[in-house]
C-alpha atoms as a PDB file:
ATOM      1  CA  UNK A   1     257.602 -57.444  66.300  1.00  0.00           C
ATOM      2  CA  UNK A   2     256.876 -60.923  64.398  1.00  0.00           C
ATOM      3  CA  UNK A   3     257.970 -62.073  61.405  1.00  0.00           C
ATOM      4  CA  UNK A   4     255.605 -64.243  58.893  1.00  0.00           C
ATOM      5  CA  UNK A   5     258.539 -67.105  59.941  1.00  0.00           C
ATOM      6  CA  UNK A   6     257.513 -66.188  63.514  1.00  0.00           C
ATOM      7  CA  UNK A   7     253.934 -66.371  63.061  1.00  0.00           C
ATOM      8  CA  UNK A   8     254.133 -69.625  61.129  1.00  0.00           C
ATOM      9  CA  UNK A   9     256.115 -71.053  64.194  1.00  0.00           C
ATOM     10  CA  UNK A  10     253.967 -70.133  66.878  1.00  0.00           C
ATOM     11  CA  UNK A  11     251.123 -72.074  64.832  1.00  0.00           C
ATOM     12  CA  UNK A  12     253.345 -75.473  64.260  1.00  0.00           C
ATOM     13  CA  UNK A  13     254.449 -75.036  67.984  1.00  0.00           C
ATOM     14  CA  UNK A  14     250.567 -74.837  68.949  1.00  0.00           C
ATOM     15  CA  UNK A  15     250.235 -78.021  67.556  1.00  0.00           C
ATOM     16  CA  UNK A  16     253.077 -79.931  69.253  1.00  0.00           C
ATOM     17  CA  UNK A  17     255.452 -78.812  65.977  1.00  0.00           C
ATOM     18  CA  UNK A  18     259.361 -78.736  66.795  1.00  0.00           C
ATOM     19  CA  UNK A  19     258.268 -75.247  65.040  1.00  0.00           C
ATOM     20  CA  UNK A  20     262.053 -74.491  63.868  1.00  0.00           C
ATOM     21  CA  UNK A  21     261.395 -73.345  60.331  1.00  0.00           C
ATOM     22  CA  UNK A  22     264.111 -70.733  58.783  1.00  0.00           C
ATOM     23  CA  UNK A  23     262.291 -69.459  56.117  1.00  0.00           C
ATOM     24  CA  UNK A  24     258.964 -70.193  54.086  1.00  0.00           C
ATOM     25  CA  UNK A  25     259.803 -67.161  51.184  1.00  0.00           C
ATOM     26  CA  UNK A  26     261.492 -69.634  49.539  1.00  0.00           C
ATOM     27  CA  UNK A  27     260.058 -72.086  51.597  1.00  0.00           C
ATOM     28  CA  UNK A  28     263.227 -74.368  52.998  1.00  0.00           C
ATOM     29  CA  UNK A  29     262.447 -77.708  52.262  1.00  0.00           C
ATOM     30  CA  UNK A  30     260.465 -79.307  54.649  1.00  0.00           C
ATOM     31  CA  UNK A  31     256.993 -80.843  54.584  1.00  0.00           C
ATOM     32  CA  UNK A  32     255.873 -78.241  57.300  1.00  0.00           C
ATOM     33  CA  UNK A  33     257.821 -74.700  55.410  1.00  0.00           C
ATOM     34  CA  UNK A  34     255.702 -76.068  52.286  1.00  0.00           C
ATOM     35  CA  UNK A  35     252.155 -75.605  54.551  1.00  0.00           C
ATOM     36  CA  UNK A  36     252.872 -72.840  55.716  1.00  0.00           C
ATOM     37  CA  UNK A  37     253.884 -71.155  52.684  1.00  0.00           C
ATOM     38  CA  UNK A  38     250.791 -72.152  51.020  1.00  0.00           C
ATOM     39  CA  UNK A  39     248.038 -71.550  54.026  1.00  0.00           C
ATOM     40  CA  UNK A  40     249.582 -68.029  55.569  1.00  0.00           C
ATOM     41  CA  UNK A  41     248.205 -65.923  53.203  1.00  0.00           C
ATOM     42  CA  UNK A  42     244.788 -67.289  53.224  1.00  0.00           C
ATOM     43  CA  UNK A  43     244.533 -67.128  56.799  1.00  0.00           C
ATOM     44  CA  UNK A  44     246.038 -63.979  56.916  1.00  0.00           C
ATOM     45  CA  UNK A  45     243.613 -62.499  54.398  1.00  0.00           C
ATOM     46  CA  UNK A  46     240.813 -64.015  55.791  1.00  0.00           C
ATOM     47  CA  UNK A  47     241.391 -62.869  59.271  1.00  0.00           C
ATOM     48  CA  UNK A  48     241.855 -59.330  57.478  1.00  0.00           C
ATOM     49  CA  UNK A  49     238.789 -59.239  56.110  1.00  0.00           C
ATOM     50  CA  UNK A  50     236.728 -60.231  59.029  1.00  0.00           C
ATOM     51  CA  UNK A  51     236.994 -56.928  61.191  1.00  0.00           C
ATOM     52  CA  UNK A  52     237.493 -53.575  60.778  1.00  0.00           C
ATOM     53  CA  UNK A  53     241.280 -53.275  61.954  1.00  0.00           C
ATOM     54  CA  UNK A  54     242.836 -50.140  62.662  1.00  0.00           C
ATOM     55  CA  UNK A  55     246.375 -51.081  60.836  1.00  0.00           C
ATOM     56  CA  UNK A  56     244.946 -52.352  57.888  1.00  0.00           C
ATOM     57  CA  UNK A  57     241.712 -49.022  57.232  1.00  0.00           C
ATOM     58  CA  UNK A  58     242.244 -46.580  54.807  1.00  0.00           C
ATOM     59  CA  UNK A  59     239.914 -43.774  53.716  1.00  0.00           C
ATOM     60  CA  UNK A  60     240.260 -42.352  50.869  1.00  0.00           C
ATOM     61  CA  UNK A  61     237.957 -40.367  47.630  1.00  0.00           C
ATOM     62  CA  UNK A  62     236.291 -42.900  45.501  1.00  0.00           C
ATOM     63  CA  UNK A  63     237.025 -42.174  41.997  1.00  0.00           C
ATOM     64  CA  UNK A  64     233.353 -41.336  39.905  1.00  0.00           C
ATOM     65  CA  UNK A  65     232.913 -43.540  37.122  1.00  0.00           C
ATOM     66  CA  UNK A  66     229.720 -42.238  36.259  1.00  0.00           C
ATOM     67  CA  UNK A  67     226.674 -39.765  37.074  1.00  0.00           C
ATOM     68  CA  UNK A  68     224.152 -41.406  35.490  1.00  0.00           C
ATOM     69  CA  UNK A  69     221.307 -42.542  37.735  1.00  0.00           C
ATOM     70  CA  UNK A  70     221.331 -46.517  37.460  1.00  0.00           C
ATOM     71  CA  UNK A  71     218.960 -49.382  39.147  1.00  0.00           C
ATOM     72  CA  UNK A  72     218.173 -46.653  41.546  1.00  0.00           C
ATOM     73  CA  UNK A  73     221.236 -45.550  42.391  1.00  0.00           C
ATOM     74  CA  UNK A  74     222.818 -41.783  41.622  1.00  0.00           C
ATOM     75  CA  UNK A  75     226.539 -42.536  41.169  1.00  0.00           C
ATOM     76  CA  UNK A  76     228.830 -45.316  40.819  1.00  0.00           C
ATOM     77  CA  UNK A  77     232.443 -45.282  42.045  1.00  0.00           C
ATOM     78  CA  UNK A  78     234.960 -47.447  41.228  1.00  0.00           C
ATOM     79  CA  UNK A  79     235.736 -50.263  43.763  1.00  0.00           C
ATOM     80  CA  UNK A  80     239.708 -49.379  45.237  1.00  0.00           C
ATOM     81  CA  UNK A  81     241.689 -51.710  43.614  1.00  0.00           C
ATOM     82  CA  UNK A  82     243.316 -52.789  46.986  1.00  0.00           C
ATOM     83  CA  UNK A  83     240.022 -52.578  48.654  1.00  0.00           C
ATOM     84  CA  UNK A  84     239.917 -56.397  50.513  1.00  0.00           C
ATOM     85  CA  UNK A  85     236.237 -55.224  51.920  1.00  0.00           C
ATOM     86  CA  UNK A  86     234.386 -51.822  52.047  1.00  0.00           C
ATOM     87  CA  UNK A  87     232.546 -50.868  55.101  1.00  0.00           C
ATOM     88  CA  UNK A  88     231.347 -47.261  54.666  1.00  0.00           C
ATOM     89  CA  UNK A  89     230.364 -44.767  51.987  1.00  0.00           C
ATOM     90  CA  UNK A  90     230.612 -41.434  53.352  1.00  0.00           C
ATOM     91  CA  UNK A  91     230.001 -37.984  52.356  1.00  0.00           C
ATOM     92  CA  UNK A  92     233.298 -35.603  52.072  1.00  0.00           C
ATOM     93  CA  UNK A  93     233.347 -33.685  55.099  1.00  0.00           C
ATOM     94  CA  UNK A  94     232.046 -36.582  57.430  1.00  0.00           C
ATOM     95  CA  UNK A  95     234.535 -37.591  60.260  1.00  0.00           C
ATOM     96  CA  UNK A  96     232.980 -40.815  61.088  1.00  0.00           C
ATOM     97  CA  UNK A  97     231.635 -43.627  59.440  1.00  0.00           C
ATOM     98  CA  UNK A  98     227.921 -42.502  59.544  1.00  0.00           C
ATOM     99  CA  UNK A  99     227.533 -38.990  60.584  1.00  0.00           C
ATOM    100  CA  UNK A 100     226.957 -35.854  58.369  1.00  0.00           C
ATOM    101  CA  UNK A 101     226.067 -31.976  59.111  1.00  0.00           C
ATOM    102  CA  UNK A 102     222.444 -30.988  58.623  1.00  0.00           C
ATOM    103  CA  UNK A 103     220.928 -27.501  59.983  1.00  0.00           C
ATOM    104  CA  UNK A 104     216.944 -27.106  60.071  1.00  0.00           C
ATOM    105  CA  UNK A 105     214.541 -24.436  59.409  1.00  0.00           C
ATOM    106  CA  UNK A 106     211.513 -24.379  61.539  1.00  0.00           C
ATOM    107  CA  UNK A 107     208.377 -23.015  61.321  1.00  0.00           C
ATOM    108  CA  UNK A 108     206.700 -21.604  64.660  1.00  0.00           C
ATOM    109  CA  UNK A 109     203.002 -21.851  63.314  1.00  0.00           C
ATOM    110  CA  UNK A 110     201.703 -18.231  61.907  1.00  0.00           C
ATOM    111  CA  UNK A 111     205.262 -16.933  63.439  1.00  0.00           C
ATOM    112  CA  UNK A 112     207.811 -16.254  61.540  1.00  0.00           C
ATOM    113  CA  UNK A 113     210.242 -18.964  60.326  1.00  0.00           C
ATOM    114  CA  UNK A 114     213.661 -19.126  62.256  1.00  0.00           C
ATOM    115  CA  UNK A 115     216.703 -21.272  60.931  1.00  0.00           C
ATOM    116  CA  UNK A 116     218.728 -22.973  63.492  1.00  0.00           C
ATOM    117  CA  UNK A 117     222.039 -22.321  63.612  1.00  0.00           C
ATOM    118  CA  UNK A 118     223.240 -24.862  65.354  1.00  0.00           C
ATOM    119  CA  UNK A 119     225.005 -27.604  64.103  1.00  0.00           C
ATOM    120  CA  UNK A 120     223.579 -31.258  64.425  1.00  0.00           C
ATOM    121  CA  UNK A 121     224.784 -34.529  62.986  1.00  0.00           C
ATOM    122  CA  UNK A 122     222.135 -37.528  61.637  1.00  0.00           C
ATOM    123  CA  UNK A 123     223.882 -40.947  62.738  1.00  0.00           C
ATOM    124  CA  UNK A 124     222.524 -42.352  59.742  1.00  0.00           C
ATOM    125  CA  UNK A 125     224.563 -45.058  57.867  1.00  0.00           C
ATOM    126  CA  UNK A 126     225.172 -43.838  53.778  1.00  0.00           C
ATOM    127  CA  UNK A 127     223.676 -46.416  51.795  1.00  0.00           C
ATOM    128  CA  UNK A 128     225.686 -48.571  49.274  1.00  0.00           C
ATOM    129  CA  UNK A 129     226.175 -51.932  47.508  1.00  0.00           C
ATOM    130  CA  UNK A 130     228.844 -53.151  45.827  1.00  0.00           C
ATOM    131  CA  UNK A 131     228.274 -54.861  42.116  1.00  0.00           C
ATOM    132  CA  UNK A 132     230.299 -55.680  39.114  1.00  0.00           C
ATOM    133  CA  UNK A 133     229.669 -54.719  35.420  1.00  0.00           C
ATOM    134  CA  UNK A 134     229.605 -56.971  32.493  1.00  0.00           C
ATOM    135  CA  UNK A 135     233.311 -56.009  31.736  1.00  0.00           C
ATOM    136  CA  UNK A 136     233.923 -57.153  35.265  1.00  0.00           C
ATOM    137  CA  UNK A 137     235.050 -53.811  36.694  1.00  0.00           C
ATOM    138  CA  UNK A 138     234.068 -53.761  40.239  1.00  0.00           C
ATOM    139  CA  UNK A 139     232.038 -50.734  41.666  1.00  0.00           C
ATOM    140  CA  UNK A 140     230.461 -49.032  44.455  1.00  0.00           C
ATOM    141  CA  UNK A 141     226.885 -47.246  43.988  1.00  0.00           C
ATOM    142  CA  UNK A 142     225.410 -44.808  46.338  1.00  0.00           C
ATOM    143  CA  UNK A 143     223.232 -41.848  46.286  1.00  0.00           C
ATOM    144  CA  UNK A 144     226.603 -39.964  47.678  1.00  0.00           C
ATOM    145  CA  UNK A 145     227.929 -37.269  45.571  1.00  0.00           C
ATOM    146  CA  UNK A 146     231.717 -36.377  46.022  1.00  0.00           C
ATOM    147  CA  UNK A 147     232.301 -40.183  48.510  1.00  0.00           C
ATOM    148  CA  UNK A 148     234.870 -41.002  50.383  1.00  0.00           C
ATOM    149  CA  UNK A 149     235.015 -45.102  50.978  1.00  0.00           C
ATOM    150  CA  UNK A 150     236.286 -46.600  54.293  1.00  0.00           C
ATOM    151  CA  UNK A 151     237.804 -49.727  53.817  1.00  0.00           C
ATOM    152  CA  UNK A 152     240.117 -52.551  54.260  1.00  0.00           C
ATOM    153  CA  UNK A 153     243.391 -53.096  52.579  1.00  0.00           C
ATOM    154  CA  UNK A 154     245.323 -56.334  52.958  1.00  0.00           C
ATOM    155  CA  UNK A 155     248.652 -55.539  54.697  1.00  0.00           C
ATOM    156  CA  UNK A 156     251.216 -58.184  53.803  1.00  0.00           C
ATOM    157  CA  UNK A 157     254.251 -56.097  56.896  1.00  0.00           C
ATOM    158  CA  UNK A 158     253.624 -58.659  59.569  1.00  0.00           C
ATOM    159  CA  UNK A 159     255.474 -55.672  61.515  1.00  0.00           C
ATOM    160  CA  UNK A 160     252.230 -53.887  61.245  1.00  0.00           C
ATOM    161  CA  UNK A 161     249.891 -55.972  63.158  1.00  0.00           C
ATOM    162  CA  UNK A 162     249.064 -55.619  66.604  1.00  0.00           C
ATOM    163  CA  UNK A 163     250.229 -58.067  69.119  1.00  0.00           C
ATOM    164  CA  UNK A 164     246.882 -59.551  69.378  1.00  0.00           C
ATOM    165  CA  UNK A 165     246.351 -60.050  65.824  1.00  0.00           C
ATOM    166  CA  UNK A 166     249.782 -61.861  65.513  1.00  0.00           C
ATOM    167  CA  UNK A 167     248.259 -64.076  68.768  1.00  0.00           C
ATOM    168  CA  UNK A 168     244.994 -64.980  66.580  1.00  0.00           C
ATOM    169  CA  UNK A 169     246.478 -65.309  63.460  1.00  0.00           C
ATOM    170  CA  UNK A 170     248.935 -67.945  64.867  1.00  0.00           C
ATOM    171  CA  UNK A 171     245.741 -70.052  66.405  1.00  0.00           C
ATOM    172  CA  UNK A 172     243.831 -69.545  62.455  1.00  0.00           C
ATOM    173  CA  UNK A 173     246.946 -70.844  60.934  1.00  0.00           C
ATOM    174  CA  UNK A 174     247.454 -73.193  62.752  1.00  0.00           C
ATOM    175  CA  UNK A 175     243.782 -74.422  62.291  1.00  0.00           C
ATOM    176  CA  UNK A 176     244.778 -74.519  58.536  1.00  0.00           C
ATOM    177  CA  UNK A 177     247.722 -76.572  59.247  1.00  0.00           C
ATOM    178  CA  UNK A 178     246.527 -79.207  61.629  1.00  0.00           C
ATOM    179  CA  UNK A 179     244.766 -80.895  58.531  1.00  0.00           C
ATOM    180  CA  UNK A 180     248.157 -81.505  56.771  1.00  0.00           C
ATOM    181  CA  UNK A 181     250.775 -81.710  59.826  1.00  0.00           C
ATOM    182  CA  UNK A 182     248.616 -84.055  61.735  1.00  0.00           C
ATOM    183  CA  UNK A 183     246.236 -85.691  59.204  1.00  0.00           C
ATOM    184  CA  UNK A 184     243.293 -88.113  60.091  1.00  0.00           C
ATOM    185  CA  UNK A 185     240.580 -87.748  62.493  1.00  0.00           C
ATOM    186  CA  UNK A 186     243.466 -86.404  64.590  1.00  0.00           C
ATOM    187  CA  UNK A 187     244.141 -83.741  62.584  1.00  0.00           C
ATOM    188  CA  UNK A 188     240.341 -82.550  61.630  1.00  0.00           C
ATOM    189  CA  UNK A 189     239.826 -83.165  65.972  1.00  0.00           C
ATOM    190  CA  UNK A 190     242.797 -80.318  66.182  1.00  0.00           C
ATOM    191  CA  UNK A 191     241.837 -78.113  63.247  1.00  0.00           C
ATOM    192  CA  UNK A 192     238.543 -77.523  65.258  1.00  0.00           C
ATOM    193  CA  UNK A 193     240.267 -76.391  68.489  1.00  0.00           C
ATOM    194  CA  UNK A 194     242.531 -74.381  67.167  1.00  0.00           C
ATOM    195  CA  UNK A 195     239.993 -72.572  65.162  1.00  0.00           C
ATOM    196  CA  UNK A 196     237.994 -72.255  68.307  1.00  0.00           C
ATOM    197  CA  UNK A 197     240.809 -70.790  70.101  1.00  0.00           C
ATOM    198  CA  UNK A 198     241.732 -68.031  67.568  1.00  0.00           C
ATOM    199  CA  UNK A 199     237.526 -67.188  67.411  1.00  0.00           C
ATOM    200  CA  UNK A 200     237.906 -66.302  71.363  1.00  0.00           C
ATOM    201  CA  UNK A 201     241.168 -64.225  70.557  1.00  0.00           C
ATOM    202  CA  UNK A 202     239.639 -62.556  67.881  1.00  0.00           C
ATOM    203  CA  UNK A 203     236.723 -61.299  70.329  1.00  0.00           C
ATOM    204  CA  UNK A 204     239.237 -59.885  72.662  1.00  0.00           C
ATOM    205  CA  UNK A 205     241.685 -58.894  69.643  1.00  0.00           C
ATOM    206  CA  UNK A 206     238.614 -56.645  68.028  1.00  0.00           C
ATOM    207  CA  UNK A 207     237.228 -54.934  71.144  1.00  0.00           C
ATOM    208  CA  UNK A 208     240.970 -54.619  71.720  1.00  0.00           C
ATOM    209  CA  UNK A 209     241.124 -52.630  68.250  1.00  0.00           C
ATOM    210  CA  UNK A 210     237.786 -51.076  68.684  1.00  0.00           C
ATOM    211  CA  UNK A 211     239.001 -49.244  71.739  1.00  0.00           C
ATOM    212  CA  UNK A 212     241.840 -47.577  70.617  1.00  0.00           C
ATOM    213  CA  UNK A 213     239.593 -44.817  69.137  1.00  0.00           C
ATOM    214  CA  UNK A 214     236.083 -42.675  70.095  1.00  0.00           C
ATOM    215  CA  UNK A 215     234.078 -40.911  68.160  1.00  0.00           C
ATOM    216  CA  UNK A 216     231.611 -38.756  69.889  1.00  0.00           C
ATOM    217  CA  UNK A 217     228.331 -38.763  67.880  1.00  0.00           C
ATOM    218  CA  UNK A 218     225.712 -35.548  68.508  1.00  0.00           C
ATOM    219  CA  UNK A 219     222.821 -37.856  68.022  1.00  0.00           C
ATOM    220  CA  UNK A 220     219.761 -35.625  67.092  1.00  0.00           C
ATOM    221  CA  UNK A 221     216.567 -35.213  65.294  1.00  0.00           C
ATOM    222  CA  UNK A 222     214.888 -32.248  63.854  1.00  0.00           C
ATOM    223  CA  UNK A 223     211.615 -32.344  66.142  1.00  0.00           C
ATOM    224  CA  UNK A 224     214.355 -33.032  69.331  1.00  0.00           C
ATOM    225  CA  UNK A 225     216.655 -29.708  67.914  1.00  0.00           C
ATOM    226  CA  UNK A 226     213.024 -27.839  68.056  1.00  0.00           C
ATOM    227  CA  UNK A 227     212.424 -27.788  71.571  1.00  0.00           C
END
């Protein structure tokens, strides 16, 4: 499992770095523990935010602020405090990101009505938006009574990544770096591969993550469940 010192040394060492720092929490002294101290975060944070990872979800009851129908909108949660980016709204008892539990009643012309009683789940995505009052308070409104959010927290335990996140992160970083270690035309050259580089990890880093769960989806409509 890497370290942020590890990470920080695979990014100097992609670009030609003796990459022998100690420590950047303090940072130790040198020119390159200074960099790295200051661009980690950022590019760890950024590289958070820019997919849905597994290590770094959470789901978890939005907390109701208020009930009072505003700009359209039913109810409005309070953004999670550690909440780096929210992807989903979802209703209490869904168990994916979009589905929810409907049943139907239909009418067989001048027969008599029958309700279904089977089971069938809309694969409709819960509308939201994200906004922030006049006090500042961030929020979430939805039509969704009782939500849950889905969302991404930032995760600071390098020992938590996955070994292809550690892999791209080191290629982001070191895209941050290559500016400052390298400098010039040089540098900004560098900066541009590297950045390049972690972009093709992260493909294979995210379908990586994707994969490692399934979700199986009964996708039906009412006039399909009437047949």
């Amino acid at each position: 499992m890497a370290s942020e010192v590890d990470i920080c040394n695979l990014a100097l060492a992609h670009l030609g770095d003796a990459a022998t720092l100690a420590s950047i929490d303090p940072p130790e002294g040198s020119a390159q523990a200074d960099h790295c101290a200051r661009w980690y975060p950022i590019a760890r944070d950024s590289l958070l935010e820019q997919h849905d990872w597994n290590f770094c979800t959470r789901r978890s009851p939005l907390v109701l602020m208020s009930a009072v129908p505003t700009n359209g909108w039913l109810y409005t949660y309070r953004r999670p405090l550690n909440a780096l980016r929210v992807f989903a709204v979802l209703p209490a008892t869904a168990n994916d990101d979009y589905t929810a539990a409907y049943s139907s009643t239909f009418d067989y012309g001048s027969q008599s009505s029958y309700t279904d009683l089977d089971t069938y789940t809309q694969h409709t995505p819960r509308p939201f938006a994200l906004e922030t009052l006049d006090d500042g308070t961030e929020v979430i409104v939805t039509n969704e009574p009782d939500a849950v959010g889905r969302y991404t927290v930032r995760v600071i335990d390098p020992t938590k990544f996955s070994p292809l996140f550690v892999d791209t992160l080191s290629w982001y970083l070191a895209g941050y770096l290559a500016g400052p270690v390298i400098k010039g035309d040089a540098g900004r050259a560098e900066a541009k591969n590297c950045l390049q580089v972690a972009m093709s990890l992260m493909n294979t880093a995210a379908r990586s993550d994707a994969n490692q769960q399934f979700q199986k989806v009964k996708h039906s409509v009412p006039w399909m469940a009437n047949r």
